[in-house]
PDB file of N, CA and C in Angstrom:
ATOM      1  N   UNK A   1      13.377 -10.873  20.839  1.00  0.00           N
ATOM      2  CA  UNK A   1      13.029 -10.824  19.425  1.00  0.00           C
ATOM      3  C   UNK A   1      14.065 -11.656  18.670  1.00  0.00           C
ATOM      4  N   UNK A   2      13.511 -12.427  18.143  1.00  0.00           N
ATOM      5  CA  UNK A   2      14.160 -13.259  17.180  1.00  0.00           C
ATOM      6  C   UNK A   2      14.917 -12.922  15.550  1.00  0.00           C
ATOM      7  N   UNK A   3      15.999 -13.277  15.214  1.00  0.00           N
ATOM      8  CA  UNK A   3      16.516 -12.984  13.920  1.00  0.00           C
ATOM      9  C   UNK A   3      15.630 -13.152  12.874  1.00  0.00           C
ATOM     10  N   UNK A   4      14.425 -14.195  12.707  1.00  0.00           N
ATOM     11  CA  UNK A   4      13.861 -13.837  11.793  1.00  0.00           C
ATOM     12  C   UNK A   4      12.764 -12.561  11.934  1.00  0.00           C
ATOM     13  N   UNK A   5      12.146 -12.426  13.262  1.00  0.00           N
ATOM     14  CA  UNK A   5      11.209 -11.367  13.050  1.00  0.00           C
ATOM     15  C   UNK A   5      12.335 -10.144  13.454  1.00  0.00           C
ATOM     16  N   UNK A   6      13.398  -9.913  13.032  1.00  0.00           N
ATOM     17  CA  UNK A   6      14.362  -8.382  13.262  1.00  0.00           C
ATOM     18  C   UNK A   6      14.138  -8.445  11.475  1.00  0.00           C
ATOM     19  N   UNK A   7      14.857  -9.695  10.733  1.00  0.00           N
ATOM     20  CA  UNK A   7      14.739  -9.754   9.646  1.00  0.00           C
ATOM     21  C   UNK A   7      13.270  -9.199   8.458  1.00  0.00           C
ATOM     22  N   UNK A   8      11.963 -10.116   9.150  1.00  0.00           N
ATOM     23  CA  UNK A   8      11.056  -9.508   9.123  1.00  0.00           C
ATOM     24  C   UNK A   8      10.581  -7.810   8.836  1.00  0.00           C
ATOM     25  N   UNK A   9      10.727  -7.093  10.040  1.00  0.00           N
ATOM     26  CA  UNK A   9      10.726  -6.022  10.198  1.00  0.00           C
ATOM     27  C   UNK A   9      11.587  -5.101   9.267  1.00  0.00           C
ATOM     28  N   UNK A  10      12.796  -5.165   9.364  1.00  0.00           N
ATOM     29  CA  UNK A  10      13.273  -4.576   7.915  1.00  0.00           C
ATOM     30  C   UNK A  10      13.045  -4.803   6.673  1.00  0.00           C
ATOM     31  N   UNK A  11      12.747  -5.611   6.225  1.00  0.00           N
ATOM     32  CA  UNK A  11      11.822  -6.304   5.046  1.00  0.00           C
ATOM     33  C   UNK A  11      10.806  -5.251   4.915  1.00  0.00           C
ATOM     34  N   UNK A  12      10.139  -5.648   5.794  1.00  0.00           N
ATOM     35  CA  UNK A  12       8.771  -4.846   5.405  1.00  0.00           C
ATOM     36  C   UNK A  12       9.144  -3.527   5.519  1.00  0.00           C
ATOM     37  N   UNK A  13       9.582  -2.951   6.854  1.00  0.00           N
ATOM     38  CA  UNK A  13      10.251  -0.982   6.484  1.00  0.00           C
ATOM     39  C   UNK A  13      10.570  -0.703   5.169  1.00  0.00           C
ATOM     40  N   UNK A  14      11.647  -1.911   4.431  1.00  0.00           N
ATOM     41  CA  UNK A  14      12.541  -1.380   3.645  1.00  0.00           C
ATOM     42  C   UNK A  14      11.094  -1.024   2.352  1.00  0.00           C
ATOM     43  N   UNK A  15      10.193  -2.222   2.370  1.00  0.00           N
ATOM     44  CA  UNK A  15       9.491  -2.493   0.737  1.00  0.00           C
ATOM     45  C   UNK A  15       8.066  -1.153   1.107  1.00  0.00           C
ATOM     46  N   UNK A  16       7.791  -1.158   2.300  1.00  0.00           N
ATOM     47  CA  UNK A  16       6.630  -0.187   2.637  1.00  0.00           C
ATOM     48  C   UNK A  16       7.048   1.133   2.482  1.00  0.00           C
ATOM     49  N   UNK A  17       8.199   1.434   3.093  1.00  0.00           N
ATOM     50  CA  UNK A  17       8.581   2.514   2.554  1.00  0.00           C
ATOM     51  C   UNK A  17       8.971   2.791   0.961  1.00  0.00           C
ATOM     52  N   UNK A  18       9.294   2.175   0.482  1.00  0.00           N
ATOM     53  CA  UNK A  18       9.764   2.493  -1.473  1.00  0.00           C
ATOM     54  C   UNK A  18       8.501   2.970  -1.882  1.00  0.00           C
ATOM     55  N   UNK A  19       7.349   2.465  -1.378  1.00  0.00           N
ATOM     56  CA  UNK A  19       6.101   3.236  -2.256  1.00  0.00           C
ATOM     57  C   UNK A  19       6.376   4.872  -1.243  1.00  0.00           C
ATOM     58  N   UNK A  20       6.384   5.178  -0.925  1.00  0.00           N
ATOM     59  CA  UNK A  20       6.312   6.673   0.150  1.00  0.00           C
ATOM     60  C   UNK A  20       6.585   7.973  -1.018  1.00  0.00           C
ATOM     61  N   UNK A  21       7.796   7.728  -1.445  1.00  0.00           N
ATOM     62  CA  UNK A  21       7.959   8.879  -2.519  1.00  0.00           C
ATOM     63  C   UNK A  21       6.940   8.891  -4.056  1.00  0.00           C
ATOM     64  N   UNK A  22       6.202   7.674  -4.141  1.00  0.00           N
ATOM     65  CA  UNK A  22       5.415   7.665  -5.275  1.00  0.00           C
ATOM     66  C   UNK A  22       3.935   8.189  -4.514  1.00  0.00           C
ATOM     67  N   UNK A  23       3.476   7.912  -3.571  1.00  0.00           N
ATOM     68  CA  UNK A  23       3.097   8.999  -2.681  1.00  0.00           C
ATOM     69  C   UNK A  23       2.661   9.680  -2.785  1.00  0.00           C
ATOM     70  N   UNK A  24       3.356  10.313  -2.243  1.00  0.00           N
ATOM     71  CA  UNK A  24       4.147  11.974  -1.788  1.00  0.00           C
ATOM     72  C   UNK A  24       3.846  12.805  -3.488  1.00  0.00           C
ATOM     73  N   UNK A  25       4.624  11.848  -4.642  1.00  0.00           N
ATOM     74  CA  UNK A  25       3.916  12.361  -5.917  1.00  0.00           C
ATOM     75  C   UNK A  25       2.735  12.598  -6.532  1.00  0.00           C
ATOM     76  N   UNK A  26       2.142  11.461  -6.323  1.00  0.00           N
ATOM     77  CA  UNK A  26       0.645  11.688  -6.420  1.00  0.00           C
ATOM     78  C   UNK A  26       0.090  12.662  -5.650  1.00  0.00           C
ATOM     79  N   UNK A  27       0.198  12.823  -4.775  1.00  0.00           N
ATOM     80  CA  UNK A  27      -0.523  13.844  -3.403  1.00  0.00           C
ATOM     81  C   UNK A  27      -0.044  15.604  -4.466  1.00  0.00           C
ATOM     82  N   UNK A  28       1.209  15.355  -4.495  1.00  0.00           N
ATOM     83  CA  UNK A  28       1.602  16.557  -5.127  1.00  0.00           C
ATOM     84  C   UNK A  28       0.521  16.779  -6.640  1.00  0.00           C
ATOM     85  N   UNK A  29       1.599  16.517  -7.409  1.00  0.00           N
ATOM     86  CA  UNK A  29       0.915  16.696  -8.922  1.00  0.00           C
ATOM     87  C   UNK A  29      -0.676  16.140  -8.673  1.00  0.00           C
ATOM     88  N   UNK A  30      -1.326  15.341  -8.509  1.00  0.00           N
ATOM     89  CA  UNK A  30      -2.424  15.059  -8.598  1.00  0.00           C
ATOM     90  C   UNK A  30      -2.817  14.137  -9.427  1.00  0.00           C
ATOM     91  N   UNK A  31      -1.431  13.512  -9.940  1.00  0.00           N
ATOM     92  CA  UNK A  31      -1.584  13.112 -11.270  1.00  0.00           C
ATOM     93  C   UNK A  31      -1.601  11.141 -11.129  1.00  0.00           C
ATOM     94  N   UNK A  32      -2.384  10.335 -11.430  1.00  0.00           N
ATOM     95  CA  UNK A  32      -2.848   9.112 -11.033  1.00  0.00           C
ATOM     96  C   UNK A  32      -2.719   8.435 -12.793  1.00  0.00           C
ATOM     97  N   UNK A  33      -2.457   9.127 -13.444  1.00  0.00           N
ATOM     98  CA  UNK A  33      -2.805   8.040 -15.278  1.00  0.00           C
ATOM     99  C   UNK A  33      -1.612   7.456 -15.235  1.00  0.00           C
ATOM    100  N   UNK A  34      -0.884   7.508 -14.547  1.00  0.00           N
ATOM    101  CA  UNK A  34       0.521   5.680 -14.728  1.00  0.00           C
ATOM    102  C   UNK A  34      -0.297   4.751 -14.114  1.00  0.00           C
ATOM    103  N   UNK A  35      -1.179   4.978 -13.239  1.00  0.00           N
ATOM    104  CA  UNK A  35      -1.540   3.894 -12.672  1.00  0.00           C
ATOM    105  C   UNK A  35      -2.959   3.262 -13.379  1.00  0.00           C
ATOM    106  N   UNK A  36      -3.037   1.918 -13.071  1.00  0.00           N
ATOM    107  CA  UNK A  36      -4.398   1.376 -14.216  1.00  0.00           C
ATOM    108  C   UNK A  36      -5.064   1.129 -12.617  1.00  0.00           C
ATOM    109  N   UNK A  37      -6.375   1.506 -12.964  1.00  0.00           N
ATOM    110  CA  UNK A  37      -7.828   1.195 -11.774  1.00  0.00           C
ATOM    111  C   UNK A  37      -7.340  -0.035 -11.323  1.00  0.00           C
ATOM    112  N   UNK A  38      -8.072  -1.059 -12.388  1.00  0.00           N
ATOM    113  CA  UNK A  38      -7.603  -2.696 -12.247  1.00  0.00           C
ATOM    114  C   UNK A  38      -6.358  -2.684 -10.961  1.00  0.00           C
ATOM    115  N   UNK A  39      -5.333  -2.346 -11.372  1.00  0.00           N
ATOM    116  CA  UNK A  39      -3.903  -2.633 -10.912  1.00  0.00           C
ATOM    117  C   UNK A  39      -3.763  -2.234  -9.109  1.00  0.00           C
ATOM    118  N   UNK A  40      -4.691  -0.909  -9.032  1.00  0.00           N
ATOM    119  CA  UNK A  40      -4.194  -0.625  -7.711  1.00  0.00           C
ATOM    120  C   UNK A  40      -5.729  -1.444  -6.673  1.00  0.00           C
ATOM    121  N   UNK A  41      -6.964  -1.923  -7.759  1.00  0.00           N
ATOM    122  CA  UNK A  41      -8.056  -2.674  -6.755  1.00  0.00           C
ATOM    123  C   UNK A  41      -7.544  -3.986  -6.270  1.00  0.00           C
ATOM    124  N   UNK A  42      -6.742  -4.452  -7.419  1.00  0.00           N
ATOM    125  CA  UNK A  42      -6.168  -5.855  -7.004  1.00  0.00           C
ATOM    126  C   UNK A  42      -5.084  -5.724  -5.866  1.00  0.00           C
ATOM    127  N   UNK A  43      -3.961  -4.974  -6.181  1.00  0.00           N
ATOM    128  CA  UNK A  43      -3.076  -4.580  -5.163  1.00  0.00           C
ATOM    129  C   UNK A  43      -3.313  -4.426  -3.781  1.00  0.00           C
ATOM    130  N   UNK A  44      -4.351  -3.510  -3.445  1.00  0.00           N
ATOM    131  CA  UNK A  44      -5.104  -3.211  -2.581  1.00  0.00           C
ATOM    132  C   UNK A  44      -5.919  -4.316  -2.055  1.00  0.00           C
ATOM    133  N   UNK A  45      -6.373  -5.110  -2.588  1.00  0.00           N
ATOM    134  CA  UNK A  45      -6.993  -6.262  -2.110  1.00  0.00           C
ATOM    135  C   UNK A  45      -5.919  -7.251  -1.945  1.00  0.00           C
ATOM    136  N   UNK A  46      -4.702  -7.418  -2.300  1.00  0.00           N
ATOM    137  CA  UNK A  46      -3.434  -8.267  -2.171  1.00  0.00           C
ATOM    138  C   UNK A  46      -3.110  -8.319  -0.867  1.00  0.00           C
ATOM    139  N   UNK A  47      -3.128  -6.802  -0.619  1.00  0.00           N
ATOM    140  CA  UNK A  47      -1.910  -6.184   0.593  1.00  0.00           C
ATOM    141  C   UNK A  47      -3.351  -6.202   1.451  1.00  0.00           C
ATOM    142  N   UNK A  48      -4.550  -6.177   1.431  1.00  0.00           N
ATOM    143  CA  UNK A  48      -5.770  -6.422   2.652  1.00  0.00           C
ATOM    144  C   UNK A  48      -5.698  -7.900   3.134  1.00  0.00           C
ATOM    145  N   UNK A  49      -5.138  -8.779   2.318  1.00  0.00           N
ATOM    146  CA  UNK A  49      -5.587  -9.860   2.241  1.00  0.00           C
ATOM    147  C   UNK A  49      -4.023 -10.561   3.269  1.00  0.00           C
ATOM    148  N   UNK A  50      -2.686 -10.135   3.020  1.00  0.00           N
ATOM    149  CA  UNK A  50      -1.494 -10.018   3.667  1.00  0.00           C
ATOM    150  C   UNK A  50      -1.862  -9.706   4.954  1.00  0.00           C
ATOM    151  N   UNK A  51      -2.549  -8.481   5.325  1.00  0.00           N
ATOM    152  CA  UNK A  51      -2.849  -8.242   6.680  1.00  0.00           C
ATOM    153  C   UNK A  51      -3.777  -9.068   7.829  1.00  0.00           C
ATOM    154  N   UNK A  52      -4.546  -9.618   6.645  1.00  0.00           N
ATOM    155  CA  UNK A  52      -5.203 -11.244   7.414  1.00  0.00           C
ATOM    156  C   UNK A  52      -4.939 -11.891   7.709  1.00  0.00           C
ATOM    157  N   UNK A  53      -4.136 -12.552   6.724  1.00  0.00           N
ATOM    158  CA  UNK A  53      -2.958 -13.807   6.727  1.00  0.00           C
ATOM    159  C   UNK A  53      -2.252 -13.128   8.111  1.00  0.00           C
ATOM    160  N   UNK A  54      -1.527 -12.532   8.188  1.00  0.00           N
ATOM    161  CA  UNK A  54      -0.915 -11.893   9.412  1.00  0.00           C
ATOM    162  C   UNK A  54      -1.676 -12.001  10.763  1.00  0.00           C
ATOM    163  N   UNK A  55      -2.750 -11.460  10.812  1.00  0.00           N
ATOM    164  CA  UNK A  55      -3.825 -11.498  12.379  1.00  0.00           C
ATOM    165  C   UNK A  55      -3.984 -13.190  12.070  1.00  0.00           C
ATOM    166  N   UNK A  56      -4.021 -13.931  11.230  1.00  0.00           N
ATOM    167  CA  UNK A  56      -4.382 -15.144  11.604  1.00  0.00           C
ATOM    168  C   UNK A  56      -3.239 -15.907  12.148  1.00  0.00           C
ATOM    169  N   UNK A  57      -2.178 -15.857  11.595  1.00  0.00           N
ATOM    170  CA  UNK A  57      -0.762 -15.753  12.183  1.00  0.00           C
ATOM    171  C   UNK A  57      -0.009 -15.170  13.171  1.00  0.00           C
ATOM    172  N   UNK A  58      -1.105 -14.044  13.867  1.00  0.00           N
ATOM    173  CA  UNK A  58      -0.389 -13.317  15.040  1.00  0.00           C
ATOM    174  C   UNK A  58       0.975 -12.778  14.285  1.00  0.00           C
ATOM    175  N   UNK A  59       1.447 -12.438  13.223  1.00  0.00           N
ATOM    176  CA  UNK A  59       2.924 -11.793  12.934  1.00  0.00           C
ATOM    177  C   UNK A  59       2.994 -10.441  12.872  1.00  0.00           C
ATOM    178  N   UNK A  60       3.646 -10.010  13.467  1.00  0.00           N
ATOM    179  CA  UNK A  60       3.956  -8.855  13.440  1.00  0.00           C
ATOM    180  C   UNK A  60       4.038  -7.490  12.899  1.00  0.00           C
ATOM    181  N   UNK A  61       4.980  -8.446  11.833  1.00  0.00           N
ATOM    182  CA  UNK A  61       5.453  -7.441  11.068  1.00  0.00           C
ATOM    183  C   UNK A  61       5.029  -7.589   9.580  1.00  0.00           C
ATOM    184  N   UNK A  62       4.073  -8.882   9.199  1.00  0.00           N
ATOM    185  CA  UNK A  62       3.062  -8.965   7.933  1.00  0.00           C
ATOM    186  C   UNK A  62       1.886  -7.663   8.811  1.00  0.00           C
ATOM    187  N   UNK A  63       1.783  -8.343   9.797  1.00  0.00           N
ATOM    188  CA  UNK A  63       0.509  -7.176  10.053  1.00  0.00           C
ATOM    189  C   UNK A  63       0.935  -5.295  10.064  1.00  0.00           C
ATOM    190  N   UNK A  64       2.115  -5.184  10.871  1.00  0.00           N
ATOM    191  CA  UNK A  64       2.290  -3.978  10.929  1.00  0.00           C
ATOM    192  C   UNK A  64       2.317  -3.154   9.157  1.00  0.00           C
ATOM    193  N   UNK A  65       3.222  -4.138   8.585  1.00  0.00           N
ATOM    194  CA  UNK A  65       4.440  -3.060   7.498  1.00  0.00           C
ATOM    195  C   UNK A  65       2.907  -2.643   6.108  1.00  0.00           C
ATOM    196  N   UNK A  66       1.623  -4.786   6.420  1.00  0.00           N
ATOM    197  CA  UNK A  66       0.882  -4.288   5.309  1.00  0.00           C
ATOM    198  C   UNK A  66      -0.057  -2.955   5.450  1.00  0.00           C
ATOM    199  N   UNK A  67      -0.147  -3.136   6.781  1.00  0.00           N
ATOM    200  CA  UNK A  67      -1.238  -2.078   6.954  1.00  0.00           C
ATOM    201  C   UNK A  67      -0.729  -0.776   6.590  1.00  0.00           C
ATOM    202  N   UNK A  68       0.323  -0.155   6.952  1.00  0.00           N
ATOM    203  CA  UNK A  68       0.761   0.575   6.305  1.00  0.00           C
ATOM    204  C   UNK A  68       1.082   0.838   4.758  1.00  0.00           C
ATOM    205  N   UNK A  69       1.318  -0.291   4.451  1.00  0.00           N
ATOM    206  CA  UNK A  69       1.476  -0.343   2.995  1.00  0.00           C
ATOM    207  C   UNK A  69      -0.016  -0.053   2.312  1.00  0.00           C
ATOM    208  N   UNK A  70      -1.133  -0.578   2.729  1.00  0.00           N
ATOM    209  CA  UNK A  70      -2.260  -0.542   2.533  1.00  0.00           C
ATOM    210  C   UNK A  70      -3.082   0.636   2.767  1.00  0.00           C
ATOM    211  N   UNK A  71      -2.456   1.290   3.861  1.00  0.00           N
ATOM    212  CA  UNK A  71      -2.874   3.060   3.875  1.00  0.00           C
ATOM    213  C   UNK A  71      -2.414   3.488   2.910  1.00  0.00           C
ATOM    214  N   UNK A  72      -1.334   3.616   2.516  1.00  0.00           N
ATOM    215  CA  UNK A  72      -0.315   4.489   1.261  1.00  0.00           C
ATOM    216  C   UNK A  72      -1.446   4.329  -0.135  1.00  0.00           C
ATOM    217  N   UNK A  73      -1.298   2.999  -0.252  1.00  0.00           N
ATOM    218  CA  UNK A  73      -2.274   2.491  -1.466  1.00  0.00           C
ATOM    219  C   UNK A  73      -3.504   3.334  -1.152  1.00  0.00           C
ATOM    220  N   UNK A  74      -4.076   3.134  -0.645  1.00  0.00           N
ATOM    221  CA  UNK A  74      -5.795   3.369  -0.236  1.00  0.00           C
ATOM    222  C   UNK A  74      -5.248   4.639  -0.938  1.00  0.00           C
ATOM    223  N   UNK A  75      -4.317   5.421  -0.445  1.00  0.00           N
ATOM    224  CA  UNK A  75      -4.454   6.842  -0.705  1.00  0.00           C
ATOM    225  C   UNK A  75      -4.354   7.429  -2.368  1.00  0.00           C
ATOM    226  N   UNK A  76      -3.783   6.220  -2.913  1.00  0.00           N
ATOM    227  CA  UNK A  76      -3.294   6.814  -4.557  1.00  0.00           C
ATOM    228  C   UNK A  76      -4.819   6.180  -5.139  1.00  0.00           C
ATOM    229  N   UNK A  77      -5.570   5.110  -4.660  1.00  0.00           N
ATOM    230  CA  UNK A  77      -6.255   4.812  -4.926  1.00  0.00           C
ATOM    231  C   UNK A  77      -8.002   5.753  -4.640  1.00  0.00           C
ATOM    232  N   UNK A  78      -7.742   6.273  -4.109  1.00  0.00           N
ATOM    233  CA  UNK A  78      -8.574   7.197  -3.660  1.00  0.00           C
ATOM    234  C   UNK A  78      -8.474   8.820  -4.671  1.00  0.00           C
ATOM    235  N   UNK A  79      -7.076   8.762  -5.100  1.00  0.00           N
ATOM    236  CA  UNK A  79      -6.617  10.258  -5.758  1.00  0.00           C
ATOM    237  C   UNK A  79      -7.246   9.262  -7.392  1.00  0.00           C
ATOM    238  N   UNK A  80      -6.989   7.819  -7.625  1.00  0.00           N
ATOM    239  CA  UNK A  80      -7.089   7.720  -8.908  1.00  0.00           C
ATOM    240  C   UNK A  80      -8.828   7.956  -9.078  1.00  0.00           C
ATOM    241  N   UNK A  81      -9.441   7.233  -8.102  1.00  0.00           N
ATOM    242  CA  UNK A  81     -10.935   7.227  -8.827  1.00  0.00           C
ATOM    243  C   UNK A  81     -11.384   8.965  -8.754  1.00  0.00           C
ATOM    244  N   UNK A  82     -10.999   9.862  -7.564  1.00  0.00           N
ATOM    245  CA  UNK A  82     -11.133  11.458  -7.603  1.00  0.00           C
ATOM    246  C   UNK A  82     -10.838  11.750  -8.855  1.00  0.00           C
ATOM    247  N   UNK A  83      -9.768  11.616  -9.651  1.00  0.00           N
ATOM    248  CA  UNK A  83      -9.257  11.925 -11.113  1.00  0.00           C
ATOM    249  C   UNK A  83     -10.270  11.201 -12.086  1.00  0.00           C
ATOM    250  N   UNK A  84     -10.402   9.883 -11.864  1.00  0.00           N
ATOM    251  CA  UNK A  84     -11.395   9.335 -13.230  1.00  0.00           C
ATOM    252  C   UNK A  84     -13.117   9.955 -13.194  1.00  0.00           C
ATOM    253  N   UNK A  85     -13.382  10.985 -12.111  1.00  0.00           N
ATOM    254  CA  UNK A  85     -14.501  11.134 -11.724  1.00  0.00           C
ATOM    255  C   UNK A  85     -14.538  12.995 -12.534  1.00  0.00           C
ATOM    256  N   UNK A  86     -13.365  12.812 -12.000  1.00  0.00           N
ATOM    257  CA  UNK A  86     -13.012  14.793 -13.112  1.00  0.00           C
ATOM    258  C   UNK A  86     -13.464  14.582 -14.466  1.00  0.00           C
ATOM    259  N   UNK A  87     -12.807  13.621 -14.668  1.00  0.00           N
ATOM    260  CA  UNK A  87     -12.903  13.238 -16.468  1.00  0.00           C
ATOM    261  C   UNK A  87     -14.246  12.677 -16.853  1.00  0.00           C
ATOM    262  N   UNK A  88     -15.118  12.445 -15.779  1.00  0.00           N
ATOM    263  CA  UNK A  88     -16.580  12.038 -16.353  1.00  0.00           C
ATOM    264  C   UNK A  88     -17.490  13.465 -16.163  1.00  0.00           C
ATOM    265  N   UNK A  89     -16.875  13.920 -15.281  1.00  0.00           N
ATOM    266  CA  UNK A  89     -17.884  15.584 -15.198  1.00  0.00           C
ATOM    267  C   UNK A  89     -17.547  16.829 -16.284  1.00  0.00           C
TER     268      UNK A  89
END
């Protein structure tokens, strides 16, 4: 393994993990209104689109850290439209 993909790999641990405790918040409180719809479809389509770039690149650690990053998302994104769906019923 090479210095840039060691480099790589912590990169992505370090930035995939910082969303984890915002998370972990949402999951808790339930609470999704900091976040704008817009903000987390684009995001989410950012970090889908990273994980391509990656399989087309064979890299590693674009593929490993987005996909993960991209589960986390999916998940606040999933709690926001559950919440905007309360507020229409």
């Amino acid at each position: 393994m090479d210095t840039a993909m060691i480099i790589g790999l912590i990169a992505g641990a370090l930035t995939t993990f910082s969303a984890l405790p915002q998370l972990l918040k949402v999951i808790k409180t339930k609470d999704t209104q900091s976040f704008s719809l817009s903000f987390l479809i684009i995001f989410c389509t950012g970090i889908f689109l990273w994980i391509v770039y990656g399989v087309m690149l064979r890299r590693l650690a674009l593929i490993l850290w987005n996909s993960i990053t991209f589960f986390f998302w999916i998940l606040v994104l999933f709690h926001k439209i559950k919440e905007l769906r309360k507020e229409v019923n």
